[in-house]
PDB file of N, CA and C in Angstrom:
ATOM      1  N   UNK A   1      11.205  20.212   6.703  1.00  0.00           N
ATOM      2  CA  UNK A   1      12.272  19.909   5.773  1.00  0.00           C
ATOM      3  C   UNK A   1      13.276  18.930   6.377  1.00  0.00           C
ATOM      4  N   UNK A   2      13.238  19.356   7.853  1.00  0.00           N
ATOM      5  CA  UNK A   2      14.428  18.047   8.472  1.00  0.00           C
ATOM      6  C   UNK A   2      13.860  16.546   7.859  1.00  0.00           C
ATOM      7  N   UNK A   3      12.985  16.725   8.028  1.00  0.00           N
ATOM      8  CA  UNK A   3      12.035  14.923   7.782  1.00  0.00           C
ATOM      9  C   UNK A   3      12.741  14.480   6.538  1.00  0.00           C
ATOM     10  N   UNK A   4      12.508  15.412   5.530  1.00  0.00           N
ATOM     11  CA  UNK A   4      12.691  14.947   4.280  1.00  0.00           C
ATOM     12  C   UNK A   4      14.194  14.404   4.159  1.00  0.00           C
ATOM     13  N   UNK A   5      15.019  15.040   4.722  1.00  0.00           N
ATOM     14  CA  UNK A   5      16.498  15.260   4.808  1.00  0.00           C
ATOM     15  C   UNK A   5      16.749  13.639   5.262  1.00  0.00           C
ATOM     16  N   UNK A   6      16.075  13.334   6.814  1.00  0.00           N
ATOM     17  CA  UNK A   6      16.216  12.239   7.129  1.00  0.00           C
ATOM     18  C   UNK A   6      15.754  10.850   6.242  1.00  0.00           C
ATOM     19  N   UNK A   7      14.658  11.565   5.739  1.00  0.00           N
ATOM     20  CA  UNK A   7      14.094  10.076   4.494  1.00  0.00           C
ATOM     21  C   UNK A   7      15.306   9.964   3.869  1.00  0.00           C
ATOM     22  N   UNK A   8      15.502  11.138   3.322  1.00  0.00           N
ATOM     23  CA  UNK A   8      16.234  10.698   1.839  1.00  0.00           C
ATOM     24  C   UNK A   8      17.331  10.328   2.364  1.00  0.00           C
ATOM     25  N   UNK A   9      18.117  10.190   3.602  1.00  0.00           N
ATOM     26  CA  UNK A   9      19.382   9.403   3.897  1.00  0.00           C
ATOM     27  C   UNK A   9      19.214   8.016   4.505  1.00  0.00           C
ATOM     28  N   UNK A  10      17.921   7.669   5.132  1.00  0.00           N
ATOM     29  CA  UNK A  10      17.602   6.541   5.299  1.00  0.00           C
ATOM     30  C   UNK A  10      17.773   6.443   7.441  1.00  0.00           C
ATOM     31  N   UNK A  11      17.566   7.487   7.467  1.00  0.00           N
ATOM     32  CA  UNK A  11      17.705   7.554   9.037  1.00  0.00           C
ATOM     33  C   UNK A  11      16.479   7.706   9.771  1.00  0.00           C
ATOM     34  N   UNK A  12      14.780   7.000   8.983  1.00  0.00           N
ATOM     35  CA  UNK A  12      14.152   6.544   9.933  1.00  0.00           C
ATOM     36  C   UNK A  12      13.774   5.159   9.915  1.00  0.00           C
ATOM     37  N   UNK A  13      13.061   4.991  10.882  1.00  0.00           N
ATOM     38  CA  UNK A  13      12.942   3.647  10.935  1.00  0.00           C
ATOM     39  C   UNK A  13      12.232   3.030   9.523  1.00  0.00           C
ATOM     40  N   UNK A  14      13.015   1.664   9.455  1.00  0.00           N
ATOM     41  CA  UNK A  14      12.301   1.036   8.128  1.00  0.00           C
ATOM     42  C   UNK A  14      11.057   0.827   8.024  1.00  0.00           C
ATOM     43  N   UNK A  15      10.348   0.066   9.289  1.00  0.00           N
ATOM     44  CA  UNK A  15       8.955   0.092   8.926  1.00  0.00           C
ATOM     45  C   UNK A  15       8.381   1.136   9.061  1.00  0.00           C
ATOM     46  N   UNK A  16       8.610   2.406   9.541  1.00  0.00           N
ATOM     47  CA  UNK A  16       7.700   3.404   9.496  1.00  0.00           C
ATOM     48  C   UNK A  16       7.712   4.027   8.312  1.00  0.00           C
ATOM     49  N   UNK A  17       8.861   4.200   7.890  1.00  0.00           N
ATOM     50  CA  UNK A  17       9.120   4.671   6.197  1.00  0.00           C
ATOM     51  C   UNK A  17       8.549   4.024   5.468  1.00  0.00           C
ATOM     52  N   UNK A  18       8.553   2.346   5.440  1.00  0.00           N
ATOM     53  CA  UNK A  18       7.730   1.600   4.590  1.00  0.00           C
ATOM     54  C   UNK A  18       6.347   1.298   4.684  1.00  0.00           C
ATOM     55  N   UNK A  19       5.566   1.535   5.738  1.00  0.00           N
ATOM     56  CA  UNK A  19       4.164   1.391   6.397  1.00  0.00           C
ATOM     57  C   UNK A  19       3.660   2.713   5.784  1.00  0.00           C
ATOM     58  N   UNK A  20       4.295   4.356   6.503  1.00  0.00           N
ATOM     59  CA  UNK A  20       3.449   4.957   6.782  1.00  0.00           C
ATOM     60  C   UNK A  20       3.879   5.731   5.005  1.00  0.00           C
ATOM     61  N   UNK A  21       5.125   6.350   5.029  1.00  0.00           N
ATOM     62  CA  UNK A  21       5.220   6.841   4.003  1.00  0.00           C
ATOM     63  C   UNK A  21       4.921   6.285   2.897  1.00  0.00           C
ATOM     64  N   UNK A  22       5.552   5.160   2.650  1.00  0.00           N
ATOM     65  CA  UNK A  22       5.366   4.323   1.490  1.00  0.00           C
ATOM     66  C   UNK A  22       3.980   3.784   0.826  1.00  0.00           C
ATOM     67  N   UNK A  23       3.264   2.958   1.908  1.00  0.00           N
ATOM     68  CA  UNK A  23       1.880   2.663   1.456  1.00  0.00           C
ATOM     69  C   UNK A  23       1.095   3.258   1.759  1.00  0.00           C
ATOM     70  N   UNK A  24       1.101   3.612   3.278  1.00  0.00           N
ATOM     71  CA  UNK A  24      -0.309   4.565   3.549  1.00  0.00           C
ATOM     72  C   UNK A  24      -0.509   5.702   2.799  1.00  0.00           C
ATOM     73  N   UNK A  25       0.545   6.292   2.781  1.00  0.00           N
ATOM     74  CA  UNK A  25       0.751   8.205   2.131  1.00  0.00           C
ATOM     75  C   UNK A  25       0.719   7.889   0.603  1.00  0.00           C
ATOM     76  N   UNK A  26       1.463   6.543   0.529  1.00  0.00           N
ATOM     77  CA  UNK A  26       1.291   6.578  -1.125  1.00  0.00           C
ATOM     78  C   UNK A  26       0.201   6.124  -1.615  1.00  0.00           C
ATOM     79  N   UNK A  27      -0.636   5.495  -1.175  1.00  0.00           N
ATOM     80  CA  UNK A  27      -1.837   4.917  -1.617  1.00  0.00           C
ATOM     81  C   UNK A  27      -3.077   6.460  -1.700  1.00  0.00           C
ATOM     82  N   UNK A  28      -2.917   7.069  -0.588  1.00  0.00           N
ATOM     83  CA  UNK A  28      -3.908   7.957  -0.349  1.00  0.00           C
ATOM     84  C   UNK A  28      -3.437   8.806  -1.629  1.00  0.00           C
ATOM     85  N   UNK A  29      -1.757   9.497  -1.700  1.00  0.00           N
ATOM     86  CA  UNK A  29      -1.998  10.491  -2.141  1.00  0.00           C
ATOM     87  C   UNK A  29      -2.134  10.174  -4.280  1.00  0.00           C
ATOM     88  N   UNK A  30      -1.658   8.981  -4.176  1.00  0.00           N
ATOM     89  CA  UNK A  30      -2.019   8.343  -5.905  1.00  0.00           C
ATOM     90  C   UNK A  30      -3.792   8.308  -5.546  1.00  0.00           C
ATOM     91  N   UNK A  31      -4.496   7.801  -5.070  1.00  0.00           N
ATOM     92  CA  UNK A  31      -6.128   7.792  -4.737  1.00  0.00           C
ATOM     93  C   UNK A  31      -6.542   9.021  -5.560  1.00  0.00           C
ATOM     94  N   UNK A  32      -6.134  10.134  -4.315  1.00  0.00           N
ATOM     95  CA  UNK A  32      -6.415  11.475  -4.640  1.00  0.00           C
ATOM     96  C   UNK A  32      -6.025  12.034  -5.870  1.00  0.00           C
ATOM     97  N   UNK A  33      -5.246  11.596  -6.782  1.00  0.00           N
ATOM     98  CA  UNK A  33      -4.581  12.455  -7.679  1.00  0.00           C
ATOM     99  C   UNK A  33      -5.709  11.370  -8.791  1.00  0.00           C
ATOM    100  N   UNK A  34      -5.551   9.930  -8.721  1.00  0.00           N
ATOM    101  CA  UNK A  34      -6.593   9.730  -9.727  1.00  0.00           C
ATOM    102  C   UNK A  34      -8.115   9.910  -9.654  1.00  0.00           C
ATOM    103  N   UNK A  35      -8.476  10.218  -8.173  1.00  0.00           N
ATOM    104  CA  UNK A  35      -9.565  10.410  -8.577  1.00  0.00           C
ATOM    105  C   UNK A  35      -9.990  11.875  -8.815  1.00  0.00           C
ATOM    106  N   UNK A  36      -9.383  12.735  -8.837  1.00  0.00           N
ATOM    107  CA  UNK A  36      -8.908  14.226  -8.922  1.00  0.00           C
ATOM    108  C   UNK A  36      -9.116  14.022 -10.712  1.00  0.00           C
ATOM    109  N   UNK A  37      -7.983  13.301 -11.358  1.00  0.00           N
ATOM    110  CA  UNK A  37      -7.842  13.533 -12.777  1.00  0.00           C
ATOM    111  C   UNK A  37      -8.987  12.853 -13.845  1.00  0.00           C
ATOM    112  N   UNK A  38      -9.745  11.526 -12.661  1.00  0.00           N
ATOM    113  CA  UNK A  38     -11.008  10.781 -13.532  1.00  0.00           C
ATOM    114  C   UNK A  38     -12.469  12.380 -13.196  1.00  0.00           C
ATOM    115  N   UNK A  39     -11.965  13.528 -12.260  1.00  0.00           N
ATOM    116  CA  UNK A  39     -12.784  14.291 -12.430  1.00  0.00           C
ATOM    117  C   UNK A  39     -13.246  15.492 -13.124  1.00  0.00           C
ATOM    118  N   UNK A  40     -11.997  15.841 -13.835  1.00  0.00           N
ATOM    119  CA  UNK A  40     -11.586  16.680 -14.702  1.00  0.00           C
ATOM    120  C   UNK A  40     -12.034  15.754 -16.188  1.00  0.00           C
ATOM    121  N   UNK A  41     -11.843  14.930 -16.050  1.00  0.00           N
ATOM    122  CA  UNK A  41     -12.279  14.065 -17.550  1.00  0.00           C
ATOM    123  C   UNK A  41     -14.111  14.166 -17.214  1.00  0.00           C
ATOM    124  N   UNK A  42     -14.458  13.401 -16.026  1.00  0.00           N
ATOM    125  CA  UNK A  42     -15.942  13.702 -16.158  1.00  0.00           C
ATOM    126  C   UNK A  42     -16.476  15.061 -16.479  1.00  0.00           C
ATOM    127  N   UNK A  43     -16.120  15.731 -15.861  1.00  0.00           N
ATOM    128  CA  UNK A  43     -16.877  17.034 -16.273  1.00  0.00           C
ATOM    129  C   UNK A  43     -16.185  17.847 -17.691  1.00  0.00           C
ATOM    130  N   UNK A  44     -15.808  16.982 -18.602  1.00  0.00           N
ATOM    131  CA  UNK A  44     -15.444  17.360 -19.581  1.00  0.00           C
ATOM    132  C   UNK A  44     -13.901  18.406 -19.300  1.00  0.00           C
ATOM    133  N   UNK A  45     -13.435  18.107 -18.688  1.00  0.00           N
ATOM    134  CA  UNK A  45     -12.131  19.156 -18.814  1.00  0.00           C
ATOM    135  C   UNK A  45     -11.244  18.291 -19.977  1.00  0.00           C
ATOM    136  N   UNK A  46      -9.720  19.130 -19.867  1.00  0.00           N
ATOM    137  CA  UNK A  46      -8.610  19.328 -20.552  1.00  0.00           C
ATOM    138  C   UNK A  46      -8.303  17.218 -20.773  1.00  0.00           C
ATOM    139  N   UNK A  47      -7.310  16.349 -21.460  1.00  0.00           N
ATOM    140  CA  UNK A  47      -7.478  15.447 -21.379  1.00  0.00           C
ATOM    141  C   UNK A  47      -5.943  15.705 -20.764  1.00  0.00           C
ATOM    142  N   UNK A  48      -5.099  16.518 -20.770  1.00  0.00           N
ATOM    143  CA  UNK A  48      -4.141  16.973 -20.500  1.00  0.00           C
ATOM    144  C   UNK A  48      -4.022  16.874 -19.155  1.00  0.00           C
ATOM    145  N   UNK A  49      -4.447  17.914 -18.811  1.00  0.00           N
ATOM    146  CA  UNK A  49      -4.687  18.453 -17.600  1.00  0.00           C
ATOM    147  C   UNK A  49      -4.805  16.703 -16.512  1.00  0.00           C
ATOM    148  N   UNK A  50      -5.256  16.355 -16.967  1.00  0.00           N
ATOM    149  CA  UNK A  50      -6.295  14.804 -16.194  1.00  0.00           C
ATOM    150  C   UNK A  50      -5.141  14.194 -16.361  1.00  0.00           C
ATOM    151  N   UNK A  51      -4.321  13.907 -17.257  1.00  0.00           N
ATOM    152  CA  UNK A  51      -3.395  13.145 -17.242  1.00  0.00           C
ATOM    153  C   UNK A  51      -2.202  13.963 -15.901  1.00  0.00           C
ATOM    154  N   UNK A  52      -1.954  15.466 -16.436  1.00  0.00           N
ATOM    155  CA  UNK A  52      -0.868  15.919 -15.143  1.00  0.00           C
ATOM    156  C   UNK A  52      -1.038  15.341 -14.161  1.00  0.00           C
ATOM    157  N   UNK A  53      -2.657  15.721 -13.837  1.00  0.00           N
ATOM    158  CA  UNK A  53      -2.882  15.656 -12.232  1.00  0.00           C
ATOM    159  C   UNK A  53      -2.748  14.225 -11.694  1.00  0.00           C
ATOM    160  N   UNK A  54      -3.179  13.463 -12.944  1.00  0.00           N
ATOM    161  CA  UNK A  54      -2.791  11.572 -12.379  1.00  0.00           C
ATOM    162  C   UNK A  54      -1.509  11.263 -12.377  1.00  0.00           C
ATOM    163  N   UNK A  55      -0.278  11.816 -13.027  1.00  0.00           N
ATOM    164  CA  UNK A  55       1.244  12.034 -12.974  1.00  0.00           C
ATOM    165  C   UNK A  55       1.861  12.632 -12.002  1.00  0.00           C
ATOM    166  N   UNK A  56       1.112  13.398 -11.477  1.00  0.00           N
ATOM    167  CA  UNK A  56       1.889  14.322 -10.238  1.00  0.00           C
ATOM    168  C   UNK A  56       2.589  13.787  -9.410  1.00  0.00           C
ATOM    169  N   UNK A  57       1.688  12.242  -8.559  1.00  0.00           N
ATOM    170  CA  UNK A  57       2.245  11.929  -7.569  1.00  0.00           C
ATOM    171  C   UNK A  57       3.723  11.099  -7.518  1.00  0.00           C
ATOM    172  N   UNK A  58       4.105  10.972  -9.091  1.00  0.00           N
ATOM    173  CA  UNK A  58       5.421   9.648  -9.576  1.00  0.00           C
ATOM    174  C   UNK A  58       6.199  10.633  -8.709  1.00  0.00           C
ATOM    175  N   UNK A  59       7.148  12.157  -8.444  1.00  0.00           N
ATOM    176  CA  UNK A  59       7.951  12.316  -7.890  1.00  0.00           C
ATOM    177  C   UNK A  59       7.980  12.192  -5.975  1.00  0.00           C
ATOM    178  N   UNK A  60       6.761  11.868  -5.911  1.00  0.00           N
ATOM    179  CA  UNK A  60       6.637  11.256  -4.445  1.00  0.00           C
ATOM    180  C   UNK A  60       6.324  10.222  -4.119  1.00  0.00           C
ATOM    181  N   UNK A  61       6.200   9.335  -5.209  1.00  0.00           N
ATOM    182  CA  UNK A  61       6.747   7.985  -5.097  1.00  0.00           C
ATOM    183  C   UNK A  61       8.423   7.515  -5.331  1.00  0.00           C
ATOM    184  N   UNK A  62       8.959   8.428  -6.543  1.00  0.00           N
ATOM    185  CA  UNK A  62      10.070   7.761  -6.342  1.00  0.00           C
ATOM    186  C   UNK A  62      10.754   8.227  -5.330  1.00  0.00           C
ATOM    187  N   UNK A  63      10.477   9.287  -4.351  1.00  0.00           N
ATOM    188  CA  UNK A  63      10.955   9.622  -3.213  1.00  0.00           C
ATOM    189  C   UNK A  63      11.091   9.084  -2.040  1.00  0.00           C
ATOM    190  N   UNK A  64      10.161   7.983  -1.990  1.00  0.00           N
ATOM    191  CA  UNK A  64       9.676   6.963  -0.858  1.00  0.00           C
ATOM    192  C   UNK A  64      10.403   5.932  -1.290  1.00  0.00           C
ATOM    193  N   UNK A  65      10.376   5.425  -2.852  1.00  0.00           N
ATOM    194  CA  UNK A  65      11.171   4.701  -3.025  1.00  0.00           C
ATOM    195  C   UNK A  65      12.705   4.450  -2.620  1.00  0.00           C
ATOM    196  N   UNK A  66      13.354   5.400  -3.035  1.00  0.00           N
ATOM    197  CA  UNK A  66      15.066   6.014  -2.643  1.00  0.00           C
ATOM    198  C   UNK A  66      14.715   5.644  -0.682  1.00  0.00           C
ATOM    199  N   UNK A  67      13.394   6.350  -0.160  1.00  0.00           N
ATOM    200  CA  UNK A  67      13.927   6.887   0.913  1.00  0.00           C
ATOM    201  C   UNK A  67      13.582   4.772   1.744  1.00  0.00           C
ATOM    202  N   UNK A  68      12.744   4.402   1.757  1.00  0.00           N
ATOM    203  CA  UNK A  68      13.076   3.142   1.700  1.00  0.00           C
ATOM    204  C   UNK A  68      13.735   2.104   1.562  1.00  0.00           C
ATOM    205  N   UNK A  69      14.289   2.036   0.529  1.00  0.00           N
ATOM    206  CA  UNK A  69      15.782   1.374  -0.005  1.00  0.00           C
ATOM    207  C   UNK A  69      16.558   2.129   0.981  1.00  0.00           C
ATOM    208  N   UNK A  70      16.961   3.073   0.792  1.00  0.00           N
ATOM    209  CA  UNK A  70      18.212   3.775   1.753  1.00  0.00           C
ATOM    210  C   UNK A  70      17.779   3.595   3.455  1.00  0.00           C
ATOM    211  N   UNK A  71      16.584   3.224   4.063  1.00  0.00           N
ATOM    212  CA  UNK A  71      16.490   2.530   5.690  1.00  0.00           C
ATOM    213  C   UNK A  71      16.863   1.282   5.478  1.00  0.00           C
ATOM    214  N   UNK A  72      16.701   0.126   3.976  1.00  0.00           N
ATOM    215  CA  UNK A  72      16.585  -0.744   4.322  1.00  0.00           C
ATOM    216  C   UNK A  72      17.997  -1.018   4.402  1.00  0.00           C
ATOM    217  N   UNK A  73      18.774  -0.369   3.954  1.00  0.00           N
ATOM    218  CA  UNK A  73      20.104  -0.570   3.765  1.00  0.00           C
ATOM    219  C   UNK A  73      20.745  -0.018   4.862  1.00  0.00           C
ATOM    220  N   UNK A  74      20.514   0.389   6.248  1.00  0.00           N
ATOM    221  CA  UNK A  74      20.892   0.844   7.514  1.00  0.00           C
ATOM    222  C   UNK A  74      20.082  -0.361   7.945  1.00  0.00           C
ATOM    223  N   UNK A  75      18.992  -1.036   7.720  1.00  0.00           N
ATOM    224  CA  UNK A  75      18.480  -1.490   9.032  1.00  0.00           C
ATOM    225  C   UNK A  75      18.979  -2.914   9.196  1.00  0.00           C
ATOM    226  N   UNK A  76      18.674  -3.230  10.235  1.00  0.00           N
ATOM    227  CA  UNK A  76      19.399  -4.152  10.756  1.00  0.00           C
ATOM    228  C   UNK A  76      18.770  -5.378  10.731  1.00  0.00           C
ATOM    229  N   UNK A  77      18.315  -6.538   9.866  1.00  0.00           N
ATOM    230  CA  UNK A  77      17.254  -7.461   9.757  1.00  0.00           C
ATOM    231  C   UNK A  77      18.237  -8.219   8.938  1.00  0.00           C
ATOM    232  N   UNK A  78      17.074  -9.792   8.902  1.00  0.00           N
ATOM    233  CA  UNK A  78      17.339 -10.755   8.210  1.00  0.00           C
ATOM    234  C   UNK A  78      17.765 -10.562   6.541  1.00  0.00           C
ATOM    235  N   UNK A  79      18.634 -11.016   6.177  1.00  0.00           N
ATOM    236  CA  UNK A  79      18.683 -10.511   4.551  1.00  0.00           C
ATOM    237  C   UNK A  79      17.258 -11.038   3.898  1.00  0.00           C
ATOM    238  N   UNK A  80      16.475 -11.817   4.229  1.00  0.00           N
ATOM    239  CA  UNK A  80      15.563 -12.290   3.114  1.00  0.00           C
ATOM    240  C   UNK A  80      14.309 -11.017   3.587  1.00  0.00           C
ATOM    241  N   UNK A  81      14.515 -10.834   5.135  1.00  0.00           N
ATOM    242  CA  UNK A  81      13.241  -9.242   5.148  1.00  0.00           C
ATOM    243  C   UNK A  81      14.066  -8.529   4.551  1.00  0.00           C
ATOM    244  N   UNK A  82      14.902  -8.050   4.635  1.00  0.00           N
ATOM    245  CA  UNK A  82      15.279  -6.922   3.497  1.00  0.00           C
ATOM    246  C   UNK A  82      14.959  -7.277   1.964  1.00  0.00           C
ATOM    247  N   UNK A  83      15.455  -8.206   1.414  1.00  0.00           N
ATOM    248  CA  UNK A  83      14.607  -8.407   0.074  1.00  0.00           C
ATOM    249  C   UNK A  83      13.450  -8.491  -0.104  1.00  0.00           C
ATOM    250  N   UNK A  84      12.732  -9.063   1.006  1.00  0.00           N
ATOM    251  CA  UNK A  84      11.124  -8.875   0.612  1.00  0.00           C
ATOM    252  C   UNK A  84      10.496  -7.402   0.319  1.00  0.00           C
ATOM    253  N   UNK A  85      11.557  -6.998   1.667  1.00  0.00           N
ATOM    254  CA  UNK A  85      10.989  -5.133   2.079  1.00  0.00           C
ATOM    255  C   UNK A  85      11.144  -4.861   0.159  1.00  0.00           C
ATOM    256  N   UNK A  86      12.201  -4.693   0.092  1.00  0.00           N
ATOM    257  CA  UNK A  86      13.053  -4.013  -1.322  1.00  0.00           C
ATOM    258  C   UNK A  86      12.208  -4.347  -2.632  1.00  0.00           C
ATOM    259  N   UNK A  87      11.489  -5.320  -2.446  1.00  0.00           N
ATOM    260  CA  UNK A  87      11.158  -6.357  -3.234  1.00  0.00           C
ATOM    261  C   UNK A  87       9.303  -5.576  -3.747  1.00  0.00           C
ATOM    262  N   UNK A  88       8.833  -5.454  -2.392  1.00  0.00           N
ATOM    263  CA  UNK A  88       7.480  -5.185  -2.139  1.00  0.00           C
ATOM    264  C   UNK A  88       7.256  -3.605  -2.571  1.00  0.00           C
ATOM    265  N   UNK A  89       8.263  -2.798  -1.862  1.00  0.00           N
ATOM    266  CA  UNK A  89       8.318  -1.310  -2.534  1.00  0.00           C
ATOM    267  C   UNK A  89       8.638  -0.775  -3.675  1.00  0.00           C
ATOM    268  N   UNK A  90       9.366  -1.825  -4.506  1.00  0.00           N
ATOM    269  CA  UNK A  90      10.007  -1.429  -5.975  1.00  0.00           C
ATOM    270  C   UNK A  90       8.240  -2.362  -6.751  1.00  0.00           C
ATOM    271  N   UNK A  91       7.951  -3.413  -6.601  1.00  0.00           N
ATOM    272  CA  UNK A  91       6.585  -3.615  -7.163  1.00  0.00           C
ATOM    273  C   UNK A  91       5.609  -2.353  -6.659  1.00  0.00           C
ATOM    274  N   UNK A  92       4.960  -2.406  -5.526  1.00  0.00           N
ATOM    275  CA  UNK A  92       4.403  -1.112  -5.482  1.00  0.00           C
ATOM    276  C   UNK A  92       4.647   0.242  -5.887  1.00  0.00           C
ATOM    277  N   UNK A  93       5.703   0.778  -5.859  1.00  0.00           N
ATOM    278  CA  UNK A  93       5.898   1.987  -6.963  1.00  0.00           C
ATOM    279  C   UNK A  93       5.888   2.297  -8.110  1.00  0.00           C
ATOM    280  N   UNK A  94       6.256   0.842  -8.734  1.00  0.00           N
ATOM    281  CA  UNK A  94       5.478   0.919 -10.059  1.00  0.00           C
ATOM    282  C   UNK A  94       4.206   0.650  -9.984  1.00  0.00           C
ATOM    283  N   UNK A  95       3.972  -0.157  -9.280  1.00  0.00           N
ATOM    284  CA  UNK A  95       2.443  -0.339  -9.369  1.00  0.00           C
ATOM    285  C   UNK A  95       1.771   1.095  -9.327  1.00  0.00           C
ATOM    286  N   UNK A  96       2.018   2.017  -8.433  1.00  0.00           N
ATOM    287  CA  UNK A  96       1.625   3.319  -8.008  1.00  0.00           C
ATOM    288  C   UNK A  96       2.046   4.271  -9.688  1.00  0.00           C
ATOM    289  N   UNK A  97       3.004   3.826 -10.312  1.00  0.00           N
ATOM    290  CA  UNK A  97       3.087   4.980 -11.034  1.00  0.00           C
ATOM    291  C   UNK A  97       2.170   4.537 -12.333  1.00  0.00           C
ATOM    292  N   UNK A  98       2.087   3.345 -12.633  1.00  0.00           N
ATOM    293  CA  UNK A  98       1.411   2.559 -13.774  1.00  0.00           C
ATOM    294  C   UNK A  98       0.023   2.546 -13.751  1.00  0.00           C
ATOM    295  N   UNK A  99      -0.631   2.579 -12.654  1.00  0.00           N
ATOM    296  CA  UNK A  99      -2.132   1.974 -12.485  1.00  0.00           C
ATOM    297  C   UNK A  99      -2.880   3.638 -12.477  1.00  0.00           C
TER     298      UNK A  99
END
């Protein structure tokens, strides 16, 4: 729970928040949730259900989101890497919640 505490105030490092949490964790754990919900549709399940499970992961994206923005705004870089950073994670999270 400390971890989380620290994301959400922006007290780890930016690229690790943005590398590991952000794309790696977010890529895997949206992966898993759609290919989780395209499996419940194959085997004929709920259409419901398939949709939850492909929805699940938006509150841990916008969590990475906040917690991202809030390092980039402690860290200490060029203003145009900070807009790219800011720039790249607000496209990818939607991208993550849309696709």
């Amino acid at each position: 729970m400390a971890l989380i505490g620290r994301l959400w105030r922006g007290e780890v490092a930016l690229g690790q928040v943005f590398w590991i949490y952000g794309i790696a964790v977010g890529a895997i754990v949206n992966g898993l949730a759609t290919t989780a919900s395209l499996a419940v549709v194959a085997s004929g399940g709920s259409a419901l259900v398939a949709l939850a499970i492909h929805l699940a992961p938006i509150p841990y994206n916008l969590f990475t989101l906040v917690a991202v923005l809030e390092s980039a705004r402690r860290f200490a870089a060029t203003p145009a890497k900070l807009r790219s950073v800011r720039f790249a994670i607000v496209a990818w999270t939607i991208f993550l919640c849309v696709a």
